[in-house]
C-alpha atoms as a PDB file:
ATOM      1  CA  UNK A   1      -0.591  13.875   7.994  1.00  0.00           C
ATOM      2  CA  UNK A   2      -0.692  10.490   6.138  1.00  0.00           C
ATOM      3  CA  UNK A   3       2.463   9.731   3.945  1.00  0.00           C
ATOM      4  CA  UNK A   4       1.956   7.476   1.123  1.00  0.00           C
ATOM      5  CA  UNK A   5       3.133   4.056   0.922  1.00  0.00           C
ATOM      6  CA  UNK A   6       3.458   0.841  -1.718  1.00  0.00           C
ATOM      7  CA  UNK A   7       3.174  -2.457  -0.299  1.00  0.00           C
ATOM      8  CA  UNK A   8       5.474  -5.108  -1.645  1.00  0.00           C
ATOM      9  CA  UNK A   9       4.602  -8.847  -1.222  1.00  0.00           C
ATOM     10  CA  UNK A  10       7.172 -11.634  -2.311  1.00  0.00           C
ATOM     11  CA  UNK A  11       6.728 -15.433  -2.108  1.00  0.00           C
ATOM     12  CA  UNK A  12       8.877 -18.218  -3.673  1.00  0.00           C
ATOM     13  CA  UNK A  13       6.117 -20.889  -5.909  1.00  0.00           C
ATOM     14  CA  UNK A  14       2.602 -20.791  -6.436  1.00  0.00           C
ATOM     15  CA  UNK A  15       1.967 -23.139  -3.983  1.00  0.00           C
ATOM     16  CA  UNK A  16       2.969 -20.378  -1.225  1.00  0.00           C
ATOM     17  CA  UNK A  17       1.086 -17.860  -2.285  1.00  0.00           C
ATOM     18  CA  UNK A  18      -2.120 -19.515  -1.229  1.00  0.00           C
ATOM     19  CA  UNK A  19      -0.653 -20.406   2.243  1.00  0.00           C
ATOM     20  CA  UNK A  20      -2.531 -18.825   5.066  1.00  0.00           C
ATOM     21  CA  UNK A  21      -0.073 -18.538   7.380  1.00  0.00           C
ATOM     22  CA  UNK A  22       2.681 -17.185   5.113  1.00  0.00           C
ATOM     23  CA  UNK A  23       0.577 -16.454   1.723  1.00  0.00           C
ATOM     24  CA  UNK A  24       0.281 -13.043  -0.071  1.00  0.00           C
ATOM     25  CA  UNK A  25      -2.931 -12.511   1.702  1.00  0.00           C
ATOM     26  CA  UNK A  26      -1.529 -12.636   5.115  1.00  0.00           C
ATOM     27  CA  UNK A  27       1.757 -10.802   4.176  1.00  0.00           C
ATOM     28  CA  UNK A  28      -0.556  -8.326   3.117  1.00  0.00           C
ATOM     29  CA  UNK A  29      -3.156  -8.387   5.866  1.00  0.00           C
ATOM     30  CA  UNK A  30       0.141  -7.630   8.016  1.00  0.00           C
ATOM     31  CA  UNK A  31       1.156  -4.820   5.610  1.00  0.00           C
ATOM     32  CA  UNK A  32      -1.820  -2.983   6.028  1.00  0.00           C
ATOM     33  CA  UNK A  33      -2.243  -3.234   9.733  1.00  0.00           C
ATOM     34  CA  UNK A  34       1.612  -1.675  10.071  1.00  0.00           C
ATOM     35  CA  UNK A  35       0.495   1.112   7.618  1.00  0.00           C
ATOM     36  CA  UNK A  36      -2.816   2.182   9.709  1.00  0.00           C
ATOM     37  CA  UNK A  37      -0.496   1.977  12.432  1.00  0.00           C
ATOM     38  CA  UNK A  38       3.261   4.200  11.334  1.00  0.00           C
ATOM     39  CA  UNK A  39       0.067   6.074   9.676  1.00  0.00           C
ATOM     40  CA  UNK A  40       0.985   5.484   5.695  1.00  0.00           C
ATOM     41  CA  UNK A  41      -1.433   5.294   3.250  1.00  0.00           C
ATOM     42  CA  UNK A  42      -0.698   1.977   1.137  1.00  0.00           C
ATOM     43  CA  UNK A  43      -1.746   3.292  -2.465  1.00  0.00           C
ATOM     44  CA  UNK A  44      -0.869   0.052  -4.343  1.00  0.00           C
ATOM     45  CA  UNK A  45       0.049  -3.475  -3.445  1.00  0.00           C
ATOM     46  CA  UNK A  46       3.017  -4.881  -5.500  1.00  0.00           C
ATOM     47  CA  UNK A  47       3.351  -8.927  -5.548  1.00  0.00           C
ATOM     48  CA  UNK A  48       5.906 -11.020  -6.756  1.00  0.00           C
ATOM     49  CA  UNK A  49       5.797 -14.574  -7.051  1.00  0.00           C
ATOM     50  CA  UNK A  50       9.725 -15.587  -7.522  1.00  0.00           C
ATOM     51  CA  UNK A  51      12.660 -17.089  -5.099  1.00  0.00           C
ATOM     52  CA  UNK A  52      14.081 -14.234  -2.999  1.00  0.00           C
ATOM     53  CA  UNK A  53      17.425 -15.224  -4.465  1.00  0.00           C
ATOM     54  CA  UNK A  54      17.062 -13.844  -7.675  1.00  0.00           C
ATOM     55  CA  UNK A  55      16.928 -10.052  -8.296  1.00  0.00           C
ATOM     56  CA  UNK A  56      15.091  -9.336 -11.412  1.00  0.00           C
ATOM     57  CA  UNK A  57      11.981  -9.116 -10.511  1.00  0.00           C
ATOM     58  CA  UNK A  58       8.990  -7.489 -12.506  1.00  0.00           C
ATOM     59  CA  UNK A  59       6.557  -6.522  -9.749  1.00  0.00           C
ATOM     60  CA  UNK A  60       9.727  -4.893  -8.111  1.00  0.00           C
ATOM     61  CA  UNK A  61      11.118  -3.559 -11.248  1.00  0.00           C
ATOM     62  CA  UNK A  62       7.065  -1.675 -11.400  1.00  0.00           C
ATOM     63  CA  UNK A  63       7.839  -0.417  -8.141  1.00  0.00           C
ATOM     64  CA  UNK A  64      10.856   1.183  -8.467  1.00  0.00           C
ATOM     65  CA  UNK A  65       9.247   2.664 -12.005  1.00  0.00           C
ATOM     66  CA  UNK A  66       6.269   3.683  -9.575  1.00  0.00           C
ATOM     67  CA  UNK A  67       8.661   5.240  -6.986  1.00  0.00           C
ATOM     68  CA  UNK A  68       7.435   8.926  -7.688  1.00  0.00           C
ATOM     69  CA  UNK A  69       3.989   8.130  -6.510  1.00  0.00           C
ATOM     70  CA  UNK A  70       5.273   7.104  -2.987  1.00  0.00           C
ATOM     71  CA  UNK A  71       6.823   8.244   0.416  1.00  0.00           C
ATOM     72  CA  UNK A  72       7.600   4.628   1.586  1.00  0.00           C
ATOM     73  CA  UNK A  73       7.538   0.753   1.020  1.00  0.00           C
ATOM     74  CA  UNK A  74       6.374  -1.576   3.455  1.00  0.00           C
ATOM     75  CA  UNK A  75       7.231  -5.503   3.418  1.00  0.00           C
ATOM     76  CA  UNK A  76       6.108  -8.104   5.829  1.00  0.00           C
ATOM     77  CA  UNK A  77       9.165  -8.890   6.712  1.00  0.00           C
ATOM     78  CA  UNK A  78      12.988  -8.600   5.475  1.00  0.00           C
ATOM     79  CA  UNK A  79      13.086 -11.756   4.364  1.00  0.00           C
ATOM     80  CA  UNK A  80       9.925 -11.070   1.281  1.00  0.00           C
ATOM     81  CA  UNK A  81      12.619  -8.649   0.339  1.00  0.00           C
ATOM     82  CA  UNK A  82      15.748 -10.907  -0.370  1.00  0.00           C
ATOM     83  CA  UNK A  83      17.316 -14.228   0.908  1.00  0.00           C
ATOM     84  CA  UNK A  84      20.835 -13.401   0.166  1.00  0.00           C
ATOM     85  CA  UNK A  85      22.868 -10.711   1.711  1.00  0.00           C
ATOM     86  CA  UNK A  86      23.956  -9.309  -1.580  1.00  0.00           C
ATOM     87  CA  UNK A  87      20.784  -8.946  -3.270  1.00  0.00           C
ATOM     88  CA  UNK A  88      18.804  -7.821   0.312  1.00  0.00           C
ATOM     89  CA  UNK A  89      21.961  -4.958   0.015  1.00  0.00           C
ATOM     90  CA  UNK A  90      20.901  -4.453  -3.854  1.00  0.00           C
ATOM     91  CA  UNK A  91      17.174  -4.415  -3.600  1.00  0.00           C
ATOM     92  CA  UNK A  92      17.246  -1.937   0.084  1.00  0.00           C
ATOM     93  CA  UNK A  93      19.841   0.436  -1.717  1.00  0.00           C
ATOM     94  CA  UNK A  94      17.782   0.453  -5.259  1.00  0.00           C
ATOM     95  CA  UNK A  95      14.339   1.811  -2.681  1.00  0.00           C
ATOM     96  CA  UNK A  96      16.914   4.416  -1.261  1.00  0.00           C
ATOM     97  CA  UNK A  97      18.225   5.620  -4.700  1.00  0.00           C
ATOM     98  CA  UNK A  98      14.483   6.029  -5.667  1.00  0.00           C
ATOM     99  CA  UNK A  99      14.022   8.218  -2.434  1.00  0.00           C
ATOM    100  CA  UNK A 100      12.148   4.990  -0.851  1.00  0.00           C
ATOM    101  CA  UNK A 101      11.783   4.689   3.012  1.00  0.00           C
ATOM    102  CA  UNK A 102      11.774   1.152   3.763  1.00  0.00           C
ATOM    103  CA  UNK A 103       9.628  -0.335   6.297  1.00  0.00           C
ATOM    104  CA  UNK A 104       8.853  -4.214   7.751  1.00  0.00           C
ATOM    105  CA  UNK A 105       5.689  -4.967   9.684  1.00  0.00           C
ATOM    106  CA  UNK A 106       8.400  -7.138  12.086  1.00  0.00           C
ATOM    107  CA  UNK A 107      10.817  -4.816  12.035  1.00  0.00           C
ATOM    108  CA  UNK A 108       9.768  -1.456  11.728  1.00  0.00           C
ATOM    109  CA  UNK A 109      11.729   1.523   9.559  1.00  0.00           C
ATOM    110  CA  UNK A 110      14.661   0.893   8.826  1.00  0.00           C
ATOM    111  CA  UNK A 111      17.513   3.424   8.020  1.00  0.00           C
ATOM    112  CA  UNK A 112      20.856   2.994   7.065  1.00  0.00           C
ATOM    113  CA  UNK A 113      21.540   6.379   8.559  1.00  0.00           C
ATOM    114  CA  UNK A 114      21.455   5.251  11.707  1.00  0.00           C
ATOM    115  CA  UNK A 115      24.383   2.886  13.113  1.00  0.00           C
ATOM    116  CA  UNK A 116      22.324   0.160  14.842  1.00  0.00           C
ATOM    117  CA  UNK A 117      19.171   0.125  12.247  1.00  0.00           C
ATOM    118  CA  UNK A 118      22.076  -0.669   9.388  1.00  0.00           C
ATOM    119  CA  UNK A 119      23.296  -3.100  11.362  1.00  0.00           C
ATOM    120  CA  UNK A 120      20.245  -4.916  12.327  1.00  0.00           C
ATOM    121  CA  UNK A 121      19.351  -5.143   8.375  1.00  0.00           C
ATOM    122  CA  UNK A 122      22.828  -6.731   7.808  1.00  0.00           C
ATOM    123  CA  UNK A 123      22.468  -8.926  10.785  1.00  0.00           C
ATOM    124  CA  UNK A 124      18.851 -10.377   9.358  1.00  0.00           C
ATOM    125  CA  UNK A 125      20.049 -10.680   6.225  1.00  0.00           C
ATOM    126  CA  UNK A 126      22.912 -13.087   7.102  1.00  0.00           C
ATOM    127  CA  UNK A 127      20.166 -14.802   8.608  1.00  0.00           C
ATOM    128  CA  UNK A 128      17.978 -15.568   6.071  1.00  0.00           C
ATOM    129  CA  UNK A 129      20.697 -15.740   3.999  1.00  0.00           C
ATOM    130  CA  UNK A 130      21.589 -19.009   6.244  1.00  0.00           C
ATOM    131  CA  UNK A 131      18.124 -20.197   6.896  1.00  0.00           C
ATOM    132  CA  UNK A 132      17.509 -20.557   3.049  1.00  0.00           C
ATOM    133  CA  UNK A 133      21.136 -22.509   3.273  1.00  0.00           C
ATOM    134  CA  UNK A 134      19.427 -24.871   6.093  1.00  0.00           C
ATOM    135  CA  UNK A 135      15.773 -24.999   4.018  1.00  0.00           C
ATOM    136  CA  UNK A 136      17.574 -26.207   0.854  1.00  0.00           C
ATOM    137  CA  UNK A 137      20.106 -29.086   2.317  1.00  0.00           C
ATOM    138  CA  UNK A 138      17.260 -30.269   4.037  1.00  0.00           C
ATOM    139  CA  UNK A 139      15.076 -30.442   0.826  1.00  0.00           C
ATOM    140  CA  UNK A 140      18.294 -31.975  -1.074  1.00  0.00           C
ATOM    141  CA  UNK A 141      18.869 -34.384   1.778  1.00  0.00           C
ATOM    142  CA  UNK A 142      14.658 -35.244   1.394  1.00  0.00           C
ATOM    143  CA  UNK A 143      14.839 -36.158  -2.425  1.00  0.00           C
ATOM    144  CA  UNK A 144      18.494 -37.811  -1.672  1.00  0.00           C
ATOM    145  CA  UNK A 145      16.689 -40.186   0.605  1.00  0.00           C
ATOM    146  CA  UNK A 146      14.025 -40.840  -1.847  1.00  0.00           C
ATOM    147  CA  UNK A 147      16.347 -41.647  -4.658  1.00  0.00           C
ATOM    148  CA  UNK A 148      18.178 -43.800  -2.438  1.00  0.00           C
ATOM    149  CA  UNK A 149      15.564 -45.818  -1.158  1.00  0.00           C
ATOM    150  CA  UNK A 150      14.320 -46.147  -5.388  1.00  0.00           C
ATOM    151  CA  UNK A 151      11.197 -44.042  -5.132  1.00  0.00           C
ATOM    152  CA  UNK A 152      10.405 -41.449  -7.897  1.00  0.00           C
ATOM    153  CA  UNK A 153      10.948 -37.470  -6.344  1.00  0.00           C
ATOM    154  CA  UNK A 154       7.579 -37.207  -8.491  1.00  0.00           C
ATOM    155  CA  UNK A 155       4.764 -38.762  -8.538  1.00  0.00           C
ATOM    156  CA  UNK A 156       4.609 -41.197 -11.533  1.00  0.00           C
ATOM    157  CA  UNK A 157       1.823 -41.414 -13.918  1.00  0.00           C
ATOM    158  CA  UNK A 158       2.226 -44.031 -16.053  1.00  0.00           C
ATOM    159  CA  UNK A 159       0.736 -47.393 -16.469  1.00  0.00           C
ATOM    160  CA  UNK A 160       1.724 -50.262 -14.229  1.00  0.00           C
ATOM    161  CA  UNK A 161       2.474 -47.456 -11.791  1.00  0.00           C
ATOM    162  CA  UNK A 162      -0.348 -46.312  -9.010  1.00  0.00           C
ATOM    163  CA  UNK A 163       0.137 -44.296  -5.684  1.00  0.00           C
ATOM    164  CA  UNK A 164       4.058 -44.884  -6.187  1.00  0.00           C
ATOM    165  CA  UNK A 165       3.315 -47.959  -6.120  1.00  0.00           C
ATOM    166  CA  UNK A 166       4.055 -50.903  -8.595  1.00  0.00           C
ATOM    167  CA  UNK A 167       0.404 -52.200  -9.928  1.00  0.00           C
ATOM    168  CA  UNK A 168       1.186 -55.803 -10.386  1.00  0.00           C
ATOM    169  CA  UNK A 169      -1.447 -56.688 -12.829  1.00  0.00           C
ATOM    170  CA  UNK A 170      -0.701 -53.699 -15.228  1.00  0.00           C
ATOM    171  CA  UNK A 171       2.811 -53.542 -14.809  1.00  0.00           C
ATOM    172  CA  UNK A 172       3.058 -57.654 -16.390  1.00  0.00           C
ATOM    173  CA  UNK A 173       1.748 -55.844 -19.534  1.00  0.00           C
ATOM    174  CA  UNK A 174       4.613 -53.365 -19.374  1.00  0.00           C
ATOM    175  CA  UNK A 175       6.776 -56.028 -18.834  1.00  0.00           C
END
């Protein structure tokens, strides 16, 4: 017997959600394959497009409102669920209030029931909790660097300015 299932997707910008390595369609391609799989029935695919650090989240918030129509939720991996260890803690114990299972296509169901599956979940989410530490100093030290060295963190569109590069000819009219 099938059980049903909702599929919840998470990504931090725009920009990732086309990436076809890590993008919603490959989070969900993954999703899917799990659910023929632990035979679940996905029913409906839930995607957010937010940082996993923040915890207000609308497709999530459907979800939750959605809960009644499902057996289970299915991410790609812990991490699409939170990136801090409070908020992974939050959003895992807001699917179990709702009578959620909750289930990762890396690491399979996991229950706070059982000693070791509770700990494994608090173990990953220290990690990601750290690698999103690591990600963002290195993307602080990255525009640090530019800044130092004077370039602009954005590209500049303005006149006497072209491939961040000074345009000698227009920029004597600026001057």
């Amino acid at each position: 017997m099938t059980r049903s299932a909702a599929v919840y997707l998470r990504v931090s910008s725009a920009g990732q959600a086309e990436d076809g390595a890590y993008g919603l369609a490959a989070q969900e391609s993954a999703c899917q394959g799990y659910a023929a799989r632990a035979g679940l029935e996905v029913q409906q695919v839930y995607r957010d497009v937010i940082t996993g650090t923040r915890e207000q989240r609308q497709a999530f918030q459907q979800l939750l409102s959605d809960a009644g129509r499902y057996q289970s939720v299915i991410v790609s991996s812990l991490d699409r669920l939170a990136r801090t260890v409070p908020i992974a803690y939050g959003l895992a114990g807001a699917l179990a209030e709702a009578g959620l299972e909750l289930h990762s296509t890396l690491e399979g169901p996991v229950s706070f029931e059982d000693d070791s599956n509770s700990l494994m979940f608090g173990i990953s989410a220290v990690l990601f909790d750290a690698e999103r530490r690591k990600i963002t100093r290195r993307v602080m030290g990255g525009k640090l660097a530019k800044v130092r060295a004077g370039k602009p963190l954005n590209k500049l569109r303005a006149y006497g300015w072209k491939n961040d590069q000074v345009e000698p000819t227009e920029a004597a009219w600026v001057q």
